[in-house]
C-alpha atoms as a PDB file:
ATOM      1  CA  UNK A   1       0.000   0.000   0.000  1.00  0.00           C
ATOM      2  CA  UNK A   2       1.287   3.725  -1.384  1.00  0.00           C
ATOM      3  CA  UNK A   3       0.579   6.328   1.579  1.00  0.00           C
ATOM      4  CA  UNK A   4       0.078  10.241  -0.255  1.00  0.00           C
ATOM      5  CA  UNK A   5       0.708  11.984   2.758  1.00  0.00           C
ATOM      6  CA  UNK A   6       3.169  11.894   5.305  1.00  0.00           C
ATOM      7  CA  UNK A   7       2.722  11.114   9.312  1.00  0.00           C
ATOM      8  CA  UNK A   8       4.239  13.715  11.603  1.00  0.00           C
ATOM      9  CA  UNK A   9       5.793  12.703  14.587  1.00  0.00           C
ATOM     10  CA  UNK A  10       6.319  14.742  17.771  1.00  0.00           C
ATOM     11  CA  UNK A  11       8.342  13.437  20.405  1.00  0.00           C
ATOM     12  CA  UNK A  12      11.828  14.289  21.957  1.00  0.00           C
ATOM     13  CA  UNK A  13      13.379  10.555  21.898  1.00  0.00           C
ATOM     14  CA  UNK A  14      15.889  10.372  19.152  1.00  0.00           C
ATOM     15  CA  UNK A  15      15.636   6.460  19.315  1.00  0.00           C
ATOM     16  CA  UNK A  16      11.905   5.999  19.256  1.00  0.00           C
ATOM     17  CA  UNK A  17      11.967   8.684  16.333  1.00  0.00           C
ATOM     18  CA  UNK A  18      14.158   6.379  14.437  1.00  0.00           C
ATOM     19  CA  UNK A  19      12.413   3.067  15.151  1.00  0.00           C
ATOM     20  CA  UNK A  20       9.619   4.528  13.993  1.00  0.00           C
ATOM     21  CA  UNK A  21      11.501   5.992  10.845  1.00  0.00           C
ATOM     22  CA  UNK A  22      12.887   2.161   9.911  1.00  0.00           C
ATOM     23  CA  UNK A  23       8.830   0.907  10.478  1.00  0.00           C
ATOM     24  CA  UNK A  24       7.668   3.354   8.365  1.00  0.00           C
ATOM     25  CA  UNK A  25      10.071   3.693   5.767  1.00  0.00           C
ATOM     26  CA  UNK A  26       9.197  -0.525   5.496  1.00  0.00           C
ATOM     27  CA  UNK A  27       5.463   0.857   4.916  1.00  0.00           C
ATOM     28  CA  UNK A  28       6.341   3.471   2.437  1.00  0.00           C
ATOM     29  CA  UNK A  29       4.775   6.421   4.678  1.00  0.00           C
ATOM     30  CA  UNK A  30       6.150   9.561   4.116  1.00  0.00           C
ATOM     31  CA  UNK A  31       7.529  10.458   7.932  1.00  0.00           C
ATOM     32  CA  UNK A  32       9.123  13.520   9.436  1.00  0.00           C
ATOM     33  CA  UNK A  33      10.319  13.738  13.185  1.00  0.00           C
ATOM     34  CA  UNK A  34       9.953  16.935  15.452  1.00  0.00           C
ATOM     35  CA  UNK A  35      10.979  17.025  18.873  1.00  0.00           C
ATOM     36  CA  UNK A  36       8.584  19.590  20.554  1.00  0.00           C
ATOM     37  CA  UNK A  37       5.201  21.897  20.184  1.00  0.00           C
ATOM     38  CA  UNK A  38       7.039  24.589  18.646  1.00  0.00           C
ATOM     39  CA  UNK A  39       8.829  22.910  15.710  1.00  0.00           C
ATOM     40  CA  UNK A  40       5.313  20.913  14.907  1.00  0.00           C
ATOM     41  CA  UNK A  41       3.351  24.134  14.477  1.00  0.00           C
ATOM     42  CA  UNK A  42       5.914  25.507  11.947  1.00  0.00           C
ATOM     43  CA  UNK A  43       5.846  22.264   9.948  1.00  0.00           C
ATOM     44  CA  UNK A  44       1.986  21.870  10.155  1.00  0.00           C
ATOM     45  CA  UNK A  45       1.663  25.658   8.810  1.00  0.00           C
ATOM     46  CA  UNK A  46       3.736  24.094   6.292  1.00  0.00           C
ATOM     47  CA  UNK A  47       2.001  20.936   5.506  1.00  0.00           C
ATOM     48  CA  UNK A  48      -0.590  19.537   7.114  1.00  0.00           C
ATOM     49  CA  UNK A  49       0.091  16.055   7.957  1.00  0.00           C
ATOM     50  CA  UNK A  50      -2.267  12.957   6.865  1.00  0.00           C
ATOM     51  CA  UNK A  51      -1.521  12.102  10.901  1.00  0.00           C
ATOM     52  CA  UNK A  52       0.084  12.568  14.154  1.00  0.00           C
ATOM     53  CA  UNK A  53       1.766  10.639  16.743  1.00  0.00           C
ATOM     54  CA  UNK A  54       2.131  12.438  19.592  1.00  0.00           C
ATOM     55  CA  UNK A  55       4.149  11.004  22.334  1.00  0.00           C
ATOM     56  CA  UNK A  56       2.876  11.866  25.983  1.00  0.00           C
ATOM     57  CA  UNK A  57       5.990  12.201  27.568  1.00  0.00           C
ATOM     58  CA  UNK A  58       7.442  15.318  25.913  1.00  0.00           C
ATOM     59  CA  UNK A  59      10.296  17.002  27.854  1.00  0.00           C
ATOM     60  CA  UNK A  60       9.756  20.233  27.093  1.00  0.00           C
ATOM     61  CA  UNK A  61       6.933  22.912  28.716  1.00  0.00           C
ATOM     62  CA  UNK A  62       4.126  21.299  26.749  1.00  0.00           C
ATOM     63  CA  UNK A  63       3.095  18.604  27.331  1.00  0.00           C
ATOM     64  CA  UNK A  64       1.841  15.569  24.636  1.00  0.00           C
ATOM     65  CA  UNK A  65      -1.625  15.893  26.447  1.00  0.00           C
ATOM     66  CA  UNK A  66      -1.466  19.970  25.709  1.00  0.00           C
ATOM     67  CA  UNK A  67      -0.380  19.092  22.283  1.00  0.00           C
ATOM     68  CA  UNK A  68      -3.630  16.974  21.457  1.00  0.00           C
ATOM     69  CA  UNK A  69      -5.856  19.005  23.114  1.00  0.00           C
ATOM     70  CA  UNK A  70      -4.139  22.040  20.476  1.00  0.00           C
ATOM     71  CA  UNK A  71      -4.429  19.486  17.852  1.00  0.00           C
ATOM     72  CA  UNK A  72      -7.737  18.642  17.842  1.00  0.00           C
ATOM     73  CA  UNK A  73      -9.217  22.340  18.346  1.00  0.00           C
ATOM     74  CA  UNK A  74      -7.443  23.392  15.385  1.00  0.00           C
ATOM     75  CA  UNK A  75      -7.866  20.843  12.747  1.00  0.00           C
ATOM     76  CA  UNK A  76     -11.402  19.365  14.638  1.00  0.00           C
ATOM     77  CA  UNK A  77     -12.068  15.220  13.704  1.00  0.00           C
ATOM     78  CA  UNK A  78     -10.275  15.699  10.385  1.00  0.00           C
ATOM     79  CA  UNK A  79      -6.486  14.830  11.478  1.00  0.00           C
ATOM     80  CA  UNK A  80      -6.219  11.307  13.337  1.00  0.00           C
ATOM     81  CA  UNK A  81      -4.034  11.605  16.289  1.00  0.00           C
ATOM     82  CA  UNK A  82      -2.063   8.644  17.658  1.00  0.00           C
ATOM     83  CA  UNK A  83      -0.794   9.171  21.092  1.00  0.00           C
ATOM     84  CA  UNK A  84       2.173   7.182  22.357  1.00  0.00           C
ATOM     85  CA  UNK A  85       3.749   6.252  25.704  1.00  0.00           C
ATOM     86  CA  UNK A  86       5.066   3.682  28.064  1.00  0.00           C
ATOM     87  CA  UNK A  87       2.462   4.281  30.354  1.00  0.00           C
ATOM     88  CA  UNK A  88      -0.610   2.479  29.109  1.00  0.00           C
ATOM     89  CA  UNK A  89      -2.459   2.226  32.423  1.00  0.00           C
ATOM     90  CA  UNK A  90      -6.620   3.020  31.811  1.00  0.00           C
ATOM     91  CA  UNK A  91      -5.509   6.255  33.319  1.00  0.00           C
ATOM     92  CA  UNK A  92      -2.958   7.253  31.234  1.00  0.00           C
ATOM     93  CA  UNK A  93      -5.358   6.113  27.734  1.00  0.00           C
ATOM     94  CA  UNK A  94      -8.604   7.617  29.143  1.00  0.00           C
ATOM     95  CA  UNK A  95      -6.906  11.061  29.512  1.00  0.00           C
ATOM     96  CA  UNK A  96      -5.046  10.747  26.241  1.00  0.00           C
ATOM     97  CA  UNK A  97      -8.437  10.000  24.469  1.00  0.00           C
ATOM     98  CA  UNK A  98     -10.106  12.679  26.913  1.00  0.00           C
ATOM     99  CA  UNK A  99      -7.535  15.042  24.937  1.00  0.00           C
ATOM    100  CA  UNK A 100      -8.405  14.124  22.188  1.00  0.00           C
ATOM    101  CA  UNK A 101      -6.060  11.583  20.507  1.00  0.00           C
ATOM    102  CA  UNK A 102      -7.933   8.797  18.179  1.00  0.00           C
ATOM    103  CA  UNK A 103      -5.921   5.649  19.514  1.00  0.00           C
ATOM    104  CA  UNK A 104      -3.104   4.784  21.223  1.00  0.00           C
ATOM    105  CA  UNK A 105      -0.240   2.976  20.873  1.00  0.00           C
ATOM    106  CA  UNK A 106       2.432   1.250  23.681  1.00  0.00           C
ATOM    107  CA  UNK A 107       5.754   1.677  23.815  1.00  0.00           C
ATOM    108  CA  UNK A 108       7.913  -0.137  23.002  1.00  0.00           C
ATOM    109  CA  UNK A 109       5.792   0.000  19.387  1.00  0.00           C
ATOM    110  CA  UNK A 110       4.548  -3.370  17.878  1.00  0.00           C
ATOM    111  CA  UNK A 111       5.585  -2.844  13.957  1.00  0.00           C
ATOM    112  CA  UNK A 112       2.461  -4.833  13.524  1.00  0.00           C
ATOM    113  CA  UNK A 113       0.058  -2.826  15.660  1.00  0.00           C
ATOM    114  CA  UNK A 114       1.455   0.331  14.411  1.00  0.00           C
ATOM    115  CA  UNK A 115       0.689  -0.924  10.055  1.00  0.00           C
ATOM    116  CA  UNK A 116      -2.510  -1.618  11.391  1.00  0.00           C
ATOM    117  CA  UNK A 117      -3.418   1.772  13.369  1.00  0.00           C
ATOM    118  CA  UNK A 118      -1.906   3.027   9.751  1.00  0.00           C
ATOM    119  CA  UNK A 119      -4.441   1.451   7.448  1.00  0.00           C
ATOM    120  CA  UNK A 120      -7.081   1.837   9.961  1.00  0.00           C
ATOM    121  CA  UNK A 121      -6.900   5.956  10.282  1.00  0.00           C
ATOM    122  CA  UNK A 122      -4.945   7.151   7.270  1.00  0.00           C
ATOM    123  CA  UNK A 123      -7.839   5.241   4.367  1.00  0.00           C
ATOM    124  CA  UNK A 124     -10.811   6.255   6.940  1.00  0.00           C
ATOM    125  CA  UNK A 125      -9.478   9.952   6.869  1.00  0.00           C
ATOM    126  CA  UNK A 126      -9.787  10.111   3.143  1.00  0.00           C
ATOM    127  CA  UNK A 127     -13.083   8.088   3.336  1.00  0.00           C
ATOM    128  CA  UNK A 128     -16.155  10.891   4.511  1.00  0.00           C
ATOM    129  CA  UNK A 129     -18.735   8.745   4.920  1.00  0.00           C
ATOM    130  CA  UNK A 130     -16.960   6.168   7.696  1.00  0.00           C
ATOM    131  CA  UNK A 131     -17.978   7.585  11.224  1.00  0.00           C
ATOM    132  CA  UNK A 132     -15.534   9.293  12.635  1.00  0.00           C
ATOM    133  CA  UNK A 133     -13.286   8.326  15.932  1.00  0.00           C
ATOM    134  CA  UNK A 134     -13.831  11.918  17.416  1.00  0.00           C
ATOM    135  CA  UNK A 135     -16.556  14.444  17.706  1.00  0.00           C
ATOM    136  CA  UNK A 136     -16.755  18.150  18.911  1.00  0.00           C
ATOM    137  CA  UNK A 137     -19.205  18.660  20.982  1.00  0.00           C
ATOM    138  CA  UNK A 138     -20.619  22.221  20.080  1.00  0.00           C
ATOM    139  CA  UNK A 139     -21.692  24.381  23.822  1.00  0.00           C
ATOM    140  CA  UNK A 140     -24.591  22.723  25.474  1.00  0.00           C
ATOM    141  CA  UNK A 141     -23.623  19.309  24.809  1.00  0.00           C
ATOM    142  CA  UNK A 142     -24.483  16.877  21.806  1.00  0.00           C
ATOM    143  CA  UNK A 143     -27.004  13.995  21.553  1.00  0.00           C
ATOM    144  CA  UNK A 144     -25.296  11.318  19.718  1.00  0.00           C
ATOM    145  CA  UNK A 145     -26.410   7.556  18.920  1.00  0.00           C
ATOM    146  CA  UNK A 146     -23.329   5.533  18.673  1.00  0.00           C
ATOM    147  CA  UNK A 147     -23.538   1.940  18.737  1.00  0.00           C
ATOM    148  CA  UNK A 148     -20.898  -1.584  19.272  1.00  0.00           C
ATOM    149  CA  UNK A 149     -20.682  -4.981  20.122  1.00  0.00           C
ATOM    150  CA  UNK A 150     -20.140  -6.690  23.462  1.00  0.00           C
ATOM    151  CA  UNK A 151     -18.536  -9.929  24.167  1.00  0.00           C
ATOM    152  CA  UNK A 152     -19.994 -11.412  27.492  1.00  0.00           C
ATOM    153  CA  UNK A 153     -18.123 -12.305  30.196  1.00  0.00           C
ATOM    154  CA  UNK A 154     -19.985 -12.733  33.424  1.00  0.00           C
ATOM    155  CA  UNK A 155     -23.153 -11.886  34.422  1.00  0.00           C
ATOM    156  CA  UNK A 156     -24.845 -10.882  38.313  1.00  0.00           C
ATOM    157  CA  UNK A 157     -28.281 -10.002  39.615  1.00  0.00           C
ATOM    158  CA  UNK A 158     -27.632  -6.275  39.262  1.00  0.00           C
ATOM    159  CA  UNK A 159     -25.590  -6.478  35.575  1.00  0.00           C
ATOM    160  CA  UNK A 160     -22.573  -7.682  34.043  1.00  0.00           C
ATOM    161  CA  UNK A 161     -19.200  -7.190  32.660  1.00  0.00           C
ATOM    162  CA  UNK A 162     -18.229  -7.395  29.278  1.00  0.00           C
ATOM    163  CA  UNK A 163     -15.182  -6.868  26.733  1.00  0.00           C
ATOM    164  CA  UNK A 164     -14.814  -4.497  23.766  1.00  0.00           C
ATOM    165  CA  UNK A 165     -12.788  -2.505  22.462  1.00  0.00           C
ATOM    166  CA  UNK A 166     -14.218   0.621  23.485  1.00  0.00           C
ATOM    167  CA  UNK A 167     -13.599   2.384  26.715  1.00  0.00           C
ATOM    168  CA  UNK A 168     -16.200   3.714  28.342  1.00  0.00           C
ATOM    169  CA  UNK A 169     -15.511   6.291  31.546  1.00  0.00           C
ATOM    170  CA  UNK A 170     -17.173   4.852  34.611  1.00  0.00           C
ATOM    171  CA  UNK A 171     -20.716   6.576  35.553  1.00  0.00           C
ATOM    172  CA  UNK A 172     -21.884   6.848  31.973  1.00  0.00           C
ATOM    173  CA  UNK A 173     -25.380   6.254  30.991  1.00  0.00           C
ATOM    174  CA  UNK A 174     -25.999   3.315  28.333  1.00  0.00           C
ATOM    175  CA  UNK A 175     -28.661   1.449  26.877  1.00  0.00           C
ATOM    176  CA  UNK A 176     -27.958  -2.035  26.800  1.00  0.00           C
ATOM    177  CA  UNK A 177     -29.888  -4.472  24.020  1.00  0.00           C
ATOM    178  CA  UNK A 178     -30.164  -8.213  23.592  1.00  0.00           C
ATOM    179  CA  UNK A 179     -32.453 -10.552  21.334  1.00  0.00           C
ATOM    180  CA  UNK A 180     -32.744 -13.034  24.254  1.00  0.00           C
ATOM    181  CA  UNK A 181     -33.965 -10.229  26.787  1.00  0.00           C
ATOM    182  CA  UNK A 182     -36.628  -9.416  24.748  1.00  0.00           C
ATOM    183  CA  UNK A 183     -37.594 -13.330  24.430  1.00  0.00           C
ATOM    184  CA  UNK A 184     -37.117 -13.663  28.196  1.00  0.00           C
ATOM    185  CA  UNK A 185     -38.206 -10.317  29.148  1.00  0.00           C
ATOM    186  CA  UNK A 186     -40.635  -9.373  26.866  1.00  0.00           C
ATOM    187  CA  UNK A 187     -38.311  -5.965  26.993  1.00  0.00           C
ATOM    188  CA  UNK A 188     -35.171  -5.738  23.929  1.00  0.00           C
ATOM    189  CA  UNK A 189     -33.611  -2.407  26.123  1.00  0.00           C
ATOM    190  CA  UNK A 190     -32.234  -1.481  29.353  1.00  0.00           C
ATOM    191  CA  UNK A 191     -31.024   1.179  31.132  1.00  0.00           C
ATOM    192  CA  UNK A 192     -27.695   0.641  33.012  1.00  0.00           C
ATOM    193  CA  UNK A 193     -24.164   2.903  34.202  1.00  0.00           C
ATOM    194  CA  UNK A 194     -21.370   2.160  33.682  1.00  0.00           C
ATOM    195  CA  UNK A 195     -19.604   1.442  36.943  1.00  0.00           C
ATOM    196  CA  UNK A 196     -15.834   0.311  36.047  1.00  0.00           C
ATOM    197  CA  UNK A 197     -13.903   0.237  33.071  1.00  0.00           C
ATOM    198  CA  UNK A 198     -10.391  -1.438  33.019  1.00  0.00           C
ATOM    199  CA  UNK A 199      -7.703  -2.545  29.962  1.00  0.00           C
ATOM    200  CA  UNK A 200      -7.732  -6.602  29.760  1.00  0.00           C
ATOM    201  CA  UNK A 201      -4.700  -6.011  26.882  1.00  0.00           C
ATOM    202  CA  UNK A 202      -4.302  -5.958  23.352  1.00  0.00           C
ATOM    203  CA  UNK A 203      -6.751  -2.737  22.969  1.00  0.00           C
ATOM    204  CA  UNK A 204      -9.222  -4.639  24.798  1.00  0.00           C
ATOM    205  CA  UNK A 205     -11.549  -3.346  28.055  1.00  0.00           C
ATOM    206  CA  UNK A 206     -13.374  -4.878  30.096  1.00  0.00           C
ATOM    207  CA  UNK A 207     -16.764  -2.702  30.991  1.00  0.00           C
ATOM    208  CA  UNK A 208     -18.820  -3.203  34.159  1.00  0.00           C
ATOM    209  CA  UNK A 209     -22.582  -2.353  34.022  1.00  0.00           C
ATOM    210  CA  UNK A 210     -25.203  -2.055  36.657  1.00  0.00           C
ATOM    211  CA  UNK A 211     -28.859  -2.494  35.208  1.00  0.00           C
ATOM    212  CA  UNK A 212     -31.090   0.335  35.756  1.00  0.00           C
ATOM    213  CA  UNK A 213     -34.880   0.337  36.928  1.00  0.00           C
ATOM    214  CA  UNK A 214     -35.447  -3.323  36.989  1.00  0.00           C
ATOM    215  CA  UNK A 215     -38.792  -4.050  38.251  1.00  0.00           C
ATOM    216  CA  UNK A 216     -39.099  -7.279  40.892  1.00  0.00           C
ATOM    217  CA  UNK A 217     -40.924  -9.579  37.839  1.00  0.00           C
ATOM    218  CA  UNK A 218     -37.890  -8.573  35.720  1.00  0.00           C
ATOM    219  CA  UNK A 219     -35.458  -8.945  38.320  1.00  0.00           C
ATOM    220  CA  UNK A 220     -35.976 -12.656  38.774  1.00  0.00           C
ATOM    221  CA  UNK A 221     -36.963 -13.086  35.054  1.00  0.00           C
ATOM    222  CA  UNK A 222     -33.025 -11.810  34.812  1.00  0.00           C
ATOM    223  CA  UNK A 223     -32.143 -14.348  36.812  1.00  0.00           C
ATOM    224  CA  UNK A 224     -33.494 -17.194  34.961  1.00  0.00           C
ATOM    225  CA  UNK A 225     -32.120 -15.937  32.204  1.00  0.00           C
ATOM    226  CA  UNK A 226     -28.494 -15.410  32.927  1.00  0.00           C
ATOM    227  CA  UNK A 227     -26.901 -18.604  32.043  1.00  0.00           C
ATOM    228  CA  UNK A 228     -29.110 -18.463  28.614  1.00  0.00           C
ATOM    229  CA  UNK A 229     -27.816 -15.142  27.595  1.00  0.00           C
ATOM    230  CA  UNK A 230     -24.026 -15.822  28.419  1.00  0.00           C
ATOM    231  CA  UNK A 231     -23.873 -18.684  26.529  1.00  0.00           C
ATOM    232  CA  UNK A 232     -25.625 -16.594  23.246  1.00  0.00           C
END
């Protein structure tokens, strides 16, 4: 695959800079190295870059956080932005998504992860009618439908926890659906929170629900129907 645009990378480690040169120079991407804010804004106002990895970790006054957060105010959803660090706790992603980056990627970089990350955000950039990974939210907030898969795990009388590869900060509001609740429970919906969200590894989380507003007929229909619906 021919990339048409080149990926801008801003981070101060002269050896990550190059590992990542020798990967992408194997994927025939286009690549230029900056070490800080400053000399990214004079090569954006240059040329805009088809996407940015932005390490986290940057030693000087601005931080890689700062950096997205600049990022995405100024160029909106339409640049994908990869952050990248050694510190891949939930912590450390949430807040890097929080500031807007796309994805993320752990150091030390998988070659493999990183080609697909590349074909993933660099053909959906060109591609305006895939959804998008990032939304501003104009003032007053946004009302937004966005829908995925879950993989069950486990399921309890007040919920249950379940992988994707989504993460989804604790204490927000979700409506959960399943064919077999509506055969068991005559109702396809449910209301339920979000109440922990934690990485399980390779891009994966694990997402804790509590069901909402279950009435006591529902509640022990739920239980009669738990070992049915985990092994759907």
């Amino acid at each position: 695959m021919a990339y048409a645009s080149r990926v801008l990378l801003i981070d101060d480690d002269p050896g990550l800079a190059l590992t990542l040169r020798t990967f992408l120079e194997r994927f025939g991407v286009p690549f230029l190295a900056v070490p800080n804010a400053e000399e990214a804004a004079r090569e954006i106002k240059a040329e805009a870059p088809a996407l940015c990895l932005v390490d986290l970790n940057l030693g000087s006054a601005i931080d890689g956080f700062t950096v997205l957060q600049g990022l995405r105010k100024k160029f909106g959803p339409a640049l994908p932005l990869l952050a990248i660090s050694g510190n891949s706790t939930p912590r450390s992603v949430a807040r890097a998504l929080e500031s807007g980056a796309n994805d993320f990627l752990a150091k030390p970089v998988d070659p493999l992860e990183l080609k697909r990350k590349l074909n993933q955000y660099l053909f959906v950039a060109h591609e305006p009618t895939e959804p998008l990974a990032y939304l501003n939210t104009p003032p007053g907030g946004l009302r937004a439908t966005i829908e995925f898969e879950l993989c069950a795990e486990a399921a309890h009388e007040l919920g249950l926890r379940a992988s994707s590869r989504h993460y989804i900060s604790p204490g927000t509001p979700v409506f959960l659906s399943s064919a077999l609740w509506e055969k068991k429970l005559a109702q396809r919906e449910f209301l339920a929170t979000v109440s922990e969200c934690r990485a399980s590894g390779g891009y994966s989380y694990q997402n804790t629900f509590v069901i909402e507003n279950l009435t006591a007929d529902q509640k022990t229909l739920w239980r009669r129907c738990l070992h049915d619906w985990k092994r759907s």
